[in-house]
Protein backbone atom coordinates (compact mmCIF):
# COMPACT_ATOMS: atom_id res chain seq x y z
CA UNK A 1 -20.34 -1.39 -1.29
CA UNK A 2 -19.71 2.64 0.04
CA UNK A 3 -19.83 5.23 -1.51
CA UNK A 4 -16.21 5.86 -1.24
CA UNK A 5 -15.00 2.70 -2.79
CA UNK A 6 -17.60 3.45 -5.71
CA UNK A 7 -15.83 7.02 -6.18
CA UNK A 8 -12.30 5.78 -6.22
CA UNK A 9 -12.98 2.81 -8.71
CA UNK A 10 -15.19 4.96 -11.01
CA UNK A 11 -12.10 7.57 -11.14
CA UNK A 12 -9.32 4.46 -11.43
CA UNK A 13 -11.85 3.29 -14.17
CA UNK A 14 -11.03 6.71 -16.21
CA UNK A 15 -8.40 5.44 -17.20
CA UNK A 16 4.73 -5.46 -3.40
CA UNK A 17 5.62 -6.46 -2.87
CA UNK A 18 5.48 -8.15 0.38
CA UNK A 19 9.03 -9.31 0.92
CA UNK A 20 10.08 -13.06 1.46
CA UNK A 21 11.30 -13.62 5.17
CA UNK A 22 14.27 -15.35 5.05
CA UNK A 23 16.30 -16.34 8.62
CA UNK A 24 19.17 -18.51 7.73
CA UNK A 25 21.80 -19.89 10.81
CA UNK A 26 20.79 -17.25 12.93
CA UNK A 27 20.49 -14.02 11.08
CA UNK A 28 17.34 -12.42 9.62
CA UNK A 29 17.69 -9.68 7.18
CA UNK A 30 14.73 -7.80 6.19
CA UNK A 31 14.94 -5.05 3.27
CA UNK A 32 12.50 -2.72 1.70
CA UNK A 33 13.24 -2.61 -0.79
CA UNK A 34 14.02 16.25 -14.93
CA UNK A 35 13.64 19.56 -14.00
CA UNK A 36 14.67 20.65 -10.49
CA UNK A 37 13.31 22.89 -7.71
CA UNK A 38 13.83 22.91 -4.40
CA UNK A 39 11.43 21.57 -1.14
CA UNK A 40 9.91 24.75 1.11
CA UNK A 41 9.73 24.49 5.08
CA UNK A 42 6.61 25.32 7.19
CA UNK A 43 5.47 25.44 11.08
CA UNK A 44 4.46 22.47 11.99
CA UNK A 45 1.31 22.06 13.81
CA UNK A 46 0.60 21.66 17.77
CA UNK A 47 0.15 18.44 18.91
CA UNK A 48 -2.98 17.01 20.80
CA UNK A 49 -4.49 13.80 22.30
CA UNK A 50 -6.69 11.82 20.79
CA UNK A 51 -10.41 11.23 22.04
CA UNK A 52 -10.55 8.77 24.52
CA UNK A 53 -14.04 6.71 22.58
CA UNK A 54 -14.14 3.06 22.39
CA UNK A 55 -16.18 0.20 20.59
CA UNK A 56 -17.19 -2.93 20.34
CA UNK A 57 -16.03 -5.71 19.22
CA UNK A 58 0.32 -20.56 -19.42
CA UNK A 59 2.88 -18.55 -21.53
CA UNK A 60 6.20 -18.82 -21.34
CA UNK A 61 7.81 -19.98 -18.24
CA UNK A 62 8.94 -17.21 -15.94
CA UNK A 63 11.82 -17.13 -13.15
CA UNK A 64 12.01 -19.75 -10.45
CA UNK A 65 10.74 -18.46 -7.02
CA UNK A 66 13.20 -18.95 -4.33
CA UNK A 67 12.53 -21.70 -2.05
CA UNK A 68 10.35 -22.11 0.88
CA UNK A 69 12.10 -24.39 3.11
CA UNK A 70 13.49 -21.82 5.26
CA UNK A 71 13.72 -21.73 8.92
CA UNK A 72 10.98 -18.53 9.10
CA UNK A 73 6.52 -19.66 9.70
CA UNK A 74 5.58 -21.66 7.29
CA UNK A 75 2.59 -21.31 4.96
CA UNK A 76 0.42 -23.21 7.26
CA UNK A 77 1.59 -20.66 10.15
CA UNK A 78 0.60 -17.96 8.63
CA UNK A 79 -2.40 -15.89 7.70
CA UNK A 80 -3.64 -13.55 4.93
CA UNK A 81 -5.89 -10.78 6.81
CA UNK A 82 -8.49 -8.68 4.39
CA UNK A 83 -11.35 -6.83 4.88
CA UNK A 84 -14.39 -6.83 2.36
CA UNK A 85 -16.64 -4.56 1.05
CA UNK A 86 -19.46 -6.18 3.70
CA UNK A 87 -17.50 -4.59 6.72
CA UNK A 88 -16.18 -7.94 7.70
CA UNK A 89 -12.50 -8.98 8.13
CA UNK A 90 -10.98 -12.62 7.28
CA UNK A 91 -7.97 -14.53 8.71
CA UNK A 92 -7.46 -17.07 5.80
CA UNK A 93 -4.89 -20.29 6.22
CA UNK A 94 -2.49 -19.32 3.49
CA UNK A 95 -1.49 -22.83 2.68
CA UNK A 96 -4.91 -24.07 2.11
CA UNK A 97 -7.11 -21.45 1.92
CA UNK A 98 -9.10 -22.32 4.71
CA UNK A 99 -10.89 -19.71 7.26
CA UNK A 100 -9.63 -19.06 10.22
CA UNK A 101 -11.88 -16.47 11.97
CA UNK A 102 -13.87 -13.82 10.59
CA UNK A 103 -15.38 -11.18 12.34
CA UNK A 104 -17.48 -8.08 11.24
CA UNK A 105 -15.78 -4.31 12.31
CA UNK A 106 -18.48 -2.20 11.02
CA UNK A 107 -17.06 -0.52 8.28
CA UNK A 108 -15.28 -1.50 5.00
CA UNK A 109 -11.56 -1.80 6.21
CA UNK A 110 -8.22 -0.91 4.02
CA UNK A 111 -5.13 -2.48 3.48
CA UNK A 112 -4.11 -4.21 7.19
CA UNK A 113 -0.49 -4.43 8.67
CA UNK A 114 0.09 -7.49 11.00
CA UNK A 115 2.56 -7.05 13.66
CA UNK A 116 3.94 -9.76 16.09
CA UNK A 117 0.33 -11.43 15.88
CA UNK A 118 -1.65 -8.15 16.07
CA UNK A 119 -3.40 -7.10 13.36
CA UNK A 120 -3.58 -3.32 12.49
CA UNK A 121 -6.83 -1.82 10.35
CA UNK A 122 -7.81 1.42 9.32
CA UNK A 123 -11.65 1.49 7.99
CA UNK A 124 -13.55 3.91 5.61
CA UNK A 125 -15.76 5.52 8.45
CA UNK A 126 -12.35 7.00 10.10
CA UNK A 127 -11.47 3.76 12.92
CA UNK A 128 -8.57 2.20 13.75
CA UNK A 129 -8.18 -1.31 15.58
CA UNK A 130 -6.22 -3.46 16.79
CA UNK A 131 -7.24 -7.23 16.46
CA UNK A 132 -6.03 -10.42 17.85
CA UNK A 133 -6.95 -13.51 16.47
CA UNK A 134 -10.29 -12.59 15.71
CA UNK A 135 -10.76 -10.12 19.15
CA UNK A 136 -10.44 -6.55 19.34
CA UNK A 137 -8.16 -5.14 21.41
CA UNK A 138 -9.27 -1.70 21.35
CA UNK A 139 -10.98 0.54 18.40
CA UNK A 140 -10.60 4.23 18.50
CA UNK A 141 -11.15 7.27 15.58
CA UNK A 142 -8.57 8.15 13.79
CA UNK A 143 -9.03 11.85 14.70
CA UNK A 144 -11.40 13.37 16.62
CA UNK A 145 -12.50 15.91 13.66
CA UNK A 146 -13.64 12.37 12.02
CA UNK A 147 -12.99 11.86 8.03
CA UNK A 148 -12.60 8.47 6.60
CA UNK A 149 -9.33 6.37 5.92
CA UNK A 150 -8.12 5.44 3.22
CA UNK A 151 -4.47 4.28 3.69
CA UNK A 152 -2.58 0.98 4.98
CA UNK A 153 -2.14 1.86 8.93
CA UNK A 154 1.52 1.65 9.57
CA UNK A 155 3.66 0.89 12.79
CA UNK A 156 6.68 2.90 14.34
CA UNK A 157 8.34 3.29 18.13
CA UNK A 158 5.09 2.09 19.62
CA UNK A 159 2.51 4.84 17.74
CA UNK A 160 -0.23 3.55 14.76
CA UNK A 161 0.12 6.14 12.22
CA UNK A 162 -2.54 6.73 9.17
CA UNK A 163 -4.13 9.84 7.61
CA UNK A 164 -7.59 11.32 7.50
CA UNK A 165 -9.85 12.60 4.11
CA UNK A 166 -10.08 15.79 6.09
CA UNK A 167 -6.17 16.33 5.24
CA UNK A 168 -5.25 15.35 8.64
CA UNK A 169 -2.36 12.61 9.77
CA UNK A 170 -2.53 11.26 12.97
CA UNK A 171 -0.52 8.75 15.91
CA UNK A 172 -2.18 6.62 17.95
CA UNK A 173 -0.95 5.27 21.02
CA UNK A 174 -0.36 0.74 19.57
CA UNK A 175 -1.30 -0.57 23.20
CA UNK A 176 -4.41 1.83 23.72
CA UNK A 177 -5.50 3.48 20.94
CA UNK A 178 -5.17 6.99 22.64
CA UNK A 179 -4.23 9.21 20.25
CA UNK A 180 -0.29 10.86 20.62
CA UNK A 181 -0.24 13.81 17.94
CA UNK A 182 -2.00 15.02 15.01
CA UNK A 183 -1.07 17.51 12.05
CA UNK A 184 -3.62 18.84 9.64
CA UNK A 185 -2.65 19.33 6.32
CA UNK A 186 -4.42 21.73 3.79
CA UNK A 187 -6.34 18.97 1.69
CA UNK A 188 -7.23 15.44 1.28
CA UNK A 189 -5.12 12.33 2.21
CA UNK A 190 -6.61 9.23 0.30
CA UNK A 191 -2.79 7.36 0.16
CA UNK A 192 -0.96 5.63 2.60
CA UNK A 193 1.48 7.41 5.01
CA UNK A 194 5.43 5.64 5.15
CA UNK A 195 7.40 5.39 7.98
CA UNK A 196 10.72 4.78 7.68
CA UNK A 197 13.33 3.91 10.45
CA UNK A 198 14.87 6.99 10.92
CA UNK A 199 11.51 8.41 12.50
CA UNK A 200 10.22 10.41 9.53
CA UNK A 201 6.90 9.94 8.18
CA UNK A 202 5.76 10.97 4.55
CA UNK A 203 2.53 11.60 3.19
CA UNK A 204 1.40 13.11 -0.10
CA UNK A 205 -1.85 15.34 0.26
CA UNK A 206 -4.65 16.87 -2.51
CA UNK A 207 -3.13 20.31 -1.38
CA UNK A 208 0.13 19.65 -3.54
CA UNK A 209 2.56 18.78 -0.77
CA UNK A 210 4.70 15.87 0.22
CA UNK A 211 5.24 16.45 3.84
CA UNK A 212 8.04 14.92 5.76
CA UNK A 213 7.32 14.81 9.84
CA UNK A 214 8.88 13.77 12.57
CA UNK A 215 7.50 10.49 13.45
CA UNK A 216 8.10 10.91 17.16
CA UNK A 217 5.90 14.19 17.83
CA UNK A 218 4.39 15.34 14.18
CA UNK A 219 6.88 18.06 13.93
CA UNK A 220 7.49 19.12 10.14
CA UNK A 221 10.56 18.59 8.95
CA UNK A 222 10.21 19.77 5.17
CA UNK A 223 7.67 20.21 2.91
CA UNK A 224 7.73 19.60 -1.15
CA UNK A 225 5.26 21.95 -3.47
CA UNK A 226 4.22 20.24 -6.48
CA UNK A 227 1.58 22.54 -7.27
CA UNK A 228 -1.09 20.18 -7.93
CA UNK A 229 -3.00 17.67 -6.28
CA UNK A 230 -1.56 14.38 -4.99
CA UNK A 231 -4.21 11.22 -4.68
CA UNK A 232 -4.52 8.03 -4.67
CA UNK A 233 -1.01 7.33 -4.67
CA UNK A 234 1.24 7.12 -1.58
CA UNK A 235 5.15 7.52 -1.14
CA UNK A 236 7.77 5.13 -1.75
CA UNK A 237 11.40 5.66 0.12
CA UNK A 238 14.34 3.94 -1.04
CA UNK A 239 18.42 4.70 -0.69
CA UNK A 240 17.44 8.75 0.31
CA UNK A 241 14.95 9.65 -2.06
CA UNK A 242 11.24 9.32 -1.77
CA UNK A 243 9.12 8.49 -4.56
CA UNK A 244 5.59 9.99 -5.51
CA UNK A 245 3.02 10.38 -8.10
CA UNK A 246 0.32 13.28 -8.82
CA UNK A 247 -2.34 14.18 -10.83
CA UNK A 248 -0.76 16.09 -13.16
CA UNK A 249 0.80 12.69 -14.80
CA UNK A 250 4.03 13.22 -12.91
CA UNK A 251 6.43 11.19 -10.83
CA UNK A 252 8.45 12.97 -8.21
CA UNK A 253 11.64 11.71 -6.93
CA UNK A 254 12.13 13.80 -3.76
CA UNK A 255 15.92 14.31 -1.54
CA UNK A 256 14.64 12.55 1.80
CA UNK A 257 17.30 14.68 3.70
CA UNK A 258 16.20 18.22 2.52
CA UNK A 259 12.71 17.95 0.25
CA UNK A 260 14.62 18.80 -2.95
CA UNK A 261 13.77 17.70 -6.18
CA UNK A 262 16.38 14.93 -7.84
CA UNK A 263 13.95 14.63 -10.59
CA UNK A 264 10.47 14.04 -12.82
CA UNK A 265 9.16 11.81 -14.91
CA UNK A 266 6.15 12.84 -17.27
CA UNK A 267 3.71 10.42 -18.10
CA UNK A 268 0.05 10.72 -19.48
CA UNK A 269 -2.26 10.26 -17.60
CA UNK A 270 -2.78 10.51 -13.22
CA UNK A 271 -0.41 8.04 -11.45
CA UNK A 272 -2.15 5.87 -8.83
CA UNK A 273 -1.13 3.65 -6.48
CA UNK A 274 2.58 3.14 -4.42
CA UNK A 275 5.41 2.96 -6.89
CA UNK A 276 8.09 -0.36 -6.10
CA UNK A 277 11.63 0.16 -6.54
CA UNK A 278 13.95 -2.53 -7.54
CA UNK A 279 17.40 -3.46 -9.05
CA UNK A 280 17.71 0.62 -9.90
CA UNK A 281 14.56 0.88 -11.15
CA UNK A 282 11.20 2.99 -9.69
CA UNK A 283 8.11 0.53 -11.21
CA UNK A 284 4.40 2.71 -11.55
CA UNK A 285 1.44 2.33 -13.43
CA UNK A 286 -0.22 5.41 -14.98
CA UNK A 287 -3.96 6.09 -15.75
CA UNK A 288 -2.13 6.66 -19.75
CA UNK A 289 -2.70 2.50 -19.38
CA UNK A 290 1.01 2.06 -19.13
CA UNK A 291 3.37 0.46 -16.22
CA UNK A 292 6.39 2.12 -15.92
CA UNK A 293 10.35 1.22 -15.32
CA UNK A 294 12.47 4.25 -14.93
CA UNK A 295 15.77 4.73 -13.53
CA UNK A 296 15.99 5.59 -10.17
CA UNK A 297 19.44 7.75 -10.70
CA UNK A 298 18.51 9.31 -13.76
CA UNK A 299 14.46 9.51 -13.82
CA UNK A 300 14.74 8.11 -18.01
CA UNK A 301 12.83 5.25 -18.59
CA UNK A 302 13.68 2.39 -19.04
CA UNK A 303 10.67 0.67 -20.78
CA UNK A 304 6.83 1.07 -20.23
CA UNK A 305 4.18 -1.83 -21.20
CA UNK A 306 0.55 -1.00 -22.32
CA UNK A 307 -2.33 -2.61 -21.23
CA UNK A 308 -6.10 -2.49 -21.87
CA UNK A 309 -6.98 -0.50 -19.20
CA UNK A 310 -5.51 2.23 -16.28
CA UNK A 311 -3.10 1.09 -14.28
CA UNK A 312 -4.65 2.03 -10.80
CA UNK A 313 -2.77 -0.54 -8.88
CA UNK A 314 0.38 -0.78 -6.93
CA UNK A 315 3.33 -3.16 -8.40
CA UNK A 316 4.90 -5.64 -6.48
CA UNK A 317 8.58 -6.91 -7.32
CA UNK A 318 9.79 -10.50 -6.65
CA UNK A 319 12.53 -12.50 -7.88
CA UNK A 320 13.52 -10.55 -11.18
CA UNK A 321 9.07 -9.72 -12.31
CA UNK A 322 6.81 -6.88 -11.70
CA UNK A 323 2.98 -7.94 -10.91
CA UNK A 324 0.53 -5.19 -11.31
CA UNK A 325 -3.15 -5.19 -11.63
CA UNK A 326 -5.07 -2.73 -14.17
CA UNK A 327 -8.37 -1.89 -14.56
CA UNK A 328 -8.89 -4.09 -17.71
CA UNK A 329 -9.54 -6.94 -15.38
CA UNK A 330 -5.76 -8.20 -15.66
CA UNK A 331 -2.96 -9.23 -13.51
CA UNK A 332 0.23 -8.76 -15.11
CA UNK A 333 3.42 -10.38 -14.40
CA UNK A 334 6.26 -8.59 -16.73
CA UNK A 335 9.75 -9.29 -16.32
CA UNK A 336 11.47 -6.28 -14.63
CA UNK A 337 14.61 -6.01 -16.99
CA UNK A 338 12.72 -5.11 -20.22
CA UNK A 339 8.49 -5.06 -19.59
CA UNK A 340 7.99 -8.13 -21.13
CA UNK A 341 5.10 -10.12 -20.23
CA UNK A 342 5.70 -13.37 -18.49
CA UNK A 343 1.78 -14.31 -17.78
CA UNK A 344 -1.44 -12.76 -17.18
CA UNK A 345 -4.35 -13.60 -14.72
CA UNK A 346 -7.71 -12.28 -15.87
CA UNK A 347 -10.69 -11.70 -13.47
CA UNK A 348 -14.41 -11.15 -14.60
CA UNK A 349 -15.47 -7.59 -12.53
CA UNK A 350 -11.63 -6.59 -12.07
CA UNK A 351 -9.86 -6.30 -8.63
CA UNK A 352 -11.19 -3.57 -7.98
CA UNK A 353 -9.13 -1.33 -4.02
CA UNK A 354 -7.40 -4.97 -4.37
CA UNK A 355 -3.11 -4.95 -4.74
CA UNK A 356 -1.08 -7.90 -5.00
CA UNK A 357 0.84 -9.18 -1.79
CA UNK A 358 3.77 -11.82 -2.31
CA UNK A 359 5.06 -14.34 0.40
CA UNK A 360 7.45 -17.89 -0.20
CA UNK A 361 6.64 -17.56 -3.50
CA UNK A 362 2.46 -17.49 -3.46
CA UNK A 363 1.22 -14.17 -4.74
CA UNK A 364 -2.18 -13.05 -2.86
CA UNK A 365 -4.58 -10.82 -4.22
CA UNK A 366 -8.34 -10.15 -3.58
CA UNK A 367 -11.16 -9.55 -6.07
CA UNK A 368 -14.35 -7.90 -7.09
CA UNK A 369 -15.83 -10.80 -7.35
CA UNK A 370 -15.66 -11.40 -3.90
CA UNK A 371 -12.63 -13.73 -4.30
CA UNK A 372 -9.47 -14.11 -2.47
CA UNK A 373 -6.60 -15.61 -4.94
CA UNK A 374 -3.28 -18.00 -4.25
CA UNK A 375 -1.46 -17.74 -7.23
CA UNK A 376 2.30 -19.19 -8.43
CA UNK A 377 4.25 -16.83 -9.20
CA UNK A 378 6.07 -18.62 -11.78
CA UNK A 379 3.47 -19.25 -13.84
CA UNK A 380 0.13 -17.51 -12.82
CA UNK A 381 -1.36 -20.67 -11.87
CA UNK A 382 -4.38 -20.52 -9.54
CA UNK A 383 -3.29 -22.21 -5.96
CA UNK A 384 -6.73 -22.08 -4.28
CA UNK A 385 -9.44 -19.29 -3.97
CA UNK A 386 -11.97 -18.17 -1.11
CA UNK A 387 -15.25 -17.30 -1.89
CA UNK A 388 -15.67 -14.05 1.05
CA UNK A 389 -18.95 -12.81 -1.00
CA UNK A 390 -18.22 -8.90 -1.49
CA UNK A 391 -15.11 -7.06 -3.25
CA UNK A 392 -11.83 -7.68 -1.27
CA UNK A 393 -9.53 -4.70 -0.14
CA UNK A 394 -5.94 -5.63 -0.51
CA UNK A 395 -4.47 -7.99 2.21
CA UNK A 396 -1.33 -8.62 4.29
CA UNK A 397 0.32 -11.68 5.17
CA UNK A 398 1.79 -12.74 8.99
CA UNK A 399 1.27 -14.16 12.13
């Protein structure tokens, strides 16, 4: 296991969901789901081209998921990708649980985005690649000053996008690899960078600023001080505000059009994780060992539930619950209206870098123990496992 995954579970230890494709008669819809200050401009950075190296290759009953004869892949059709902590990475049938490929990339790799039948990783020795059904299609460093990643990769107007430990965020060429633009920030980036529609990318960094950039060339459009560090916890955009945690036990609810503050919410302990925002509500977990429901107009809260443990993970919402890990070895489901808990799913060793992932109605999460997990979402019953043999990063689900 590195060094690096060691560091981030020892700190989580102080202490999404994936949406449901749905194409009906022709149409396919797709969502994403205080005190006040105001955001500060800066210059952005010049932009640059990217080095040109290559490589080789149980209790009470909860809500009824919706159904799963729909007219999108089925189950059998698709695949959950995830790296483990043995610098492999697994295509697994998720109907049965069955391999499909596996092949080994070198490094331990993050949280993967699948795309159109490409598959999209970031690794902790600083690599991106692009994979297709178990070949690589090219494999190029994040940055040519090196540093690790961290972060989910994510996809935009044909560029890769992630962010470096050395503080910078970078685009990569998606057919090549070649890198488009780069902008260094002032500290680390151990979060995921989000990309939203409009072309602007946010990214929270240890130097106490949520930057907004332009997607298309790294300009900087605004900048947002909090004053302390921001880590292990990446942004969240929803309706025109973007949605952060930081260190100091705070989360931000940032104006996506000018970097203003809307409002905070103080909790006690560091916030981890991406928050998930749902029927007016921001959902967060808190190394106080409390998730988190607070309104998204107001910033009050709405409830909080306690668990045994820090809440390093990132929630998921489907169908009316919130599923969150902690590091007391639990999966929670908890019903979003009031933080009740609908079931639990306990794992011996924890799940570790792992975050739940949610498609037709099968939550997927990986392990610790080496273990990749089908679970029902109504009821937290175990669907099937996979035995990979080393701790699981979180995974994606697609073509």
């Amino acid at each position: 296991m590195s060094s690096r995954f060691q560091r981030i579970v020892a700190l989580r230890s102080l202490g999404i969901s994936a949406l449901i494709v749905c194409c009906l008669a022709l149409v396919a819809c797709s969502t994403e789901a205080g005190t006040s200050s105001g955001g500060s401009t800066g210059t952005p950075s010049p932009t640059g081209s990217g080095p040109a190296t290559t490589a080789t290759t149980a209790p009470p009953a909860t809500p009824t998921p919706a159904p799963t004869s729909q007219l999108g892949p089925s189950l059998s059709q698709l695949s959950v990708y995830v790296g483990d902590g043995n610098g492999d990475f697994l295509a697994i049938n998720a109907q049965s649980g069955a391999q499909r490929w596996k092949m080994g990339i070198g490094s331990e790799a993050n949280k993967p985005l699948a795309n159109n039948g490409i598959v999209y990783i970031t690794t902790q020795d600083g690599y991106v690649a692009a994979l297709n059904a178990g070949h690589t299609l090219w494999h190029k460093q994040g940055d040519s000053t090196g540093g690790g990643i961290d972060g989910r990769p994510q996809l935009y107007n044909g560029m890769v996008f992630g962010a470096t430990d050395n503080g910078v965020i970078f685009a990569l060429d998606a057919a090549t690899g070649n890198q488009r633009w780069r902008y260094p920030t002032g500290g680390q980036i151990s979060g995921s960078v989000n990309v939203q529609p409009d072309g602007t990318l946010y990214a929270g960094s240890s130097d106490g600023y949520l930057y907004a950039l332009n997607a298309n060339n790294g300009a900087l459009r605004w900048r947002y001080q909090t004053g302390v560090a921001i880590e292990f916890t990446s942004p969240t955009v929803n309706n025109g505000t973007v949605y952060i945690g930081a260190d100091n036990g705070k989360l931000y609810a940032i104006n996506t059009s000018n970097g203003s503050l809307k409002w905070s919410y103080q909790t006690g302990g560091q916030i981890f994780g991406k928050p998930a925002v749902d029927n007016g509500a921001v959902y967060f977990g808190s190394n106080d060992y409390h998730v988190y429901a607070v309104s998204v107009s107001s910033g009050n809260k709405l409830w909080s539930f306690s668990t045994g443990g820090s809440v390093t993970g990132t929630p998921a919402a489907y169908n009316g619950a919130i599923f969150i890990t902690s590091s007391d070895n639990v999966l929670y489901a908890l019903r979003e209206s009031n933080g009740s808990k609908l079931w639990s799913f306990t794992r011996s060793g924890g799940f570790g870098r792992a975050w739940p992932v949610i498609m037709q109605g099968r939550l997927f999460i990986g392990a610790a123990n080496g273990n990749l997990y089908a679970i029902n979402t109504s009821n937290g019953a175990k669907i099937w496992s996979f035995s990979a043999g080393s701790p699981l990063d979180s995974p994606t689900v697609g073509q």
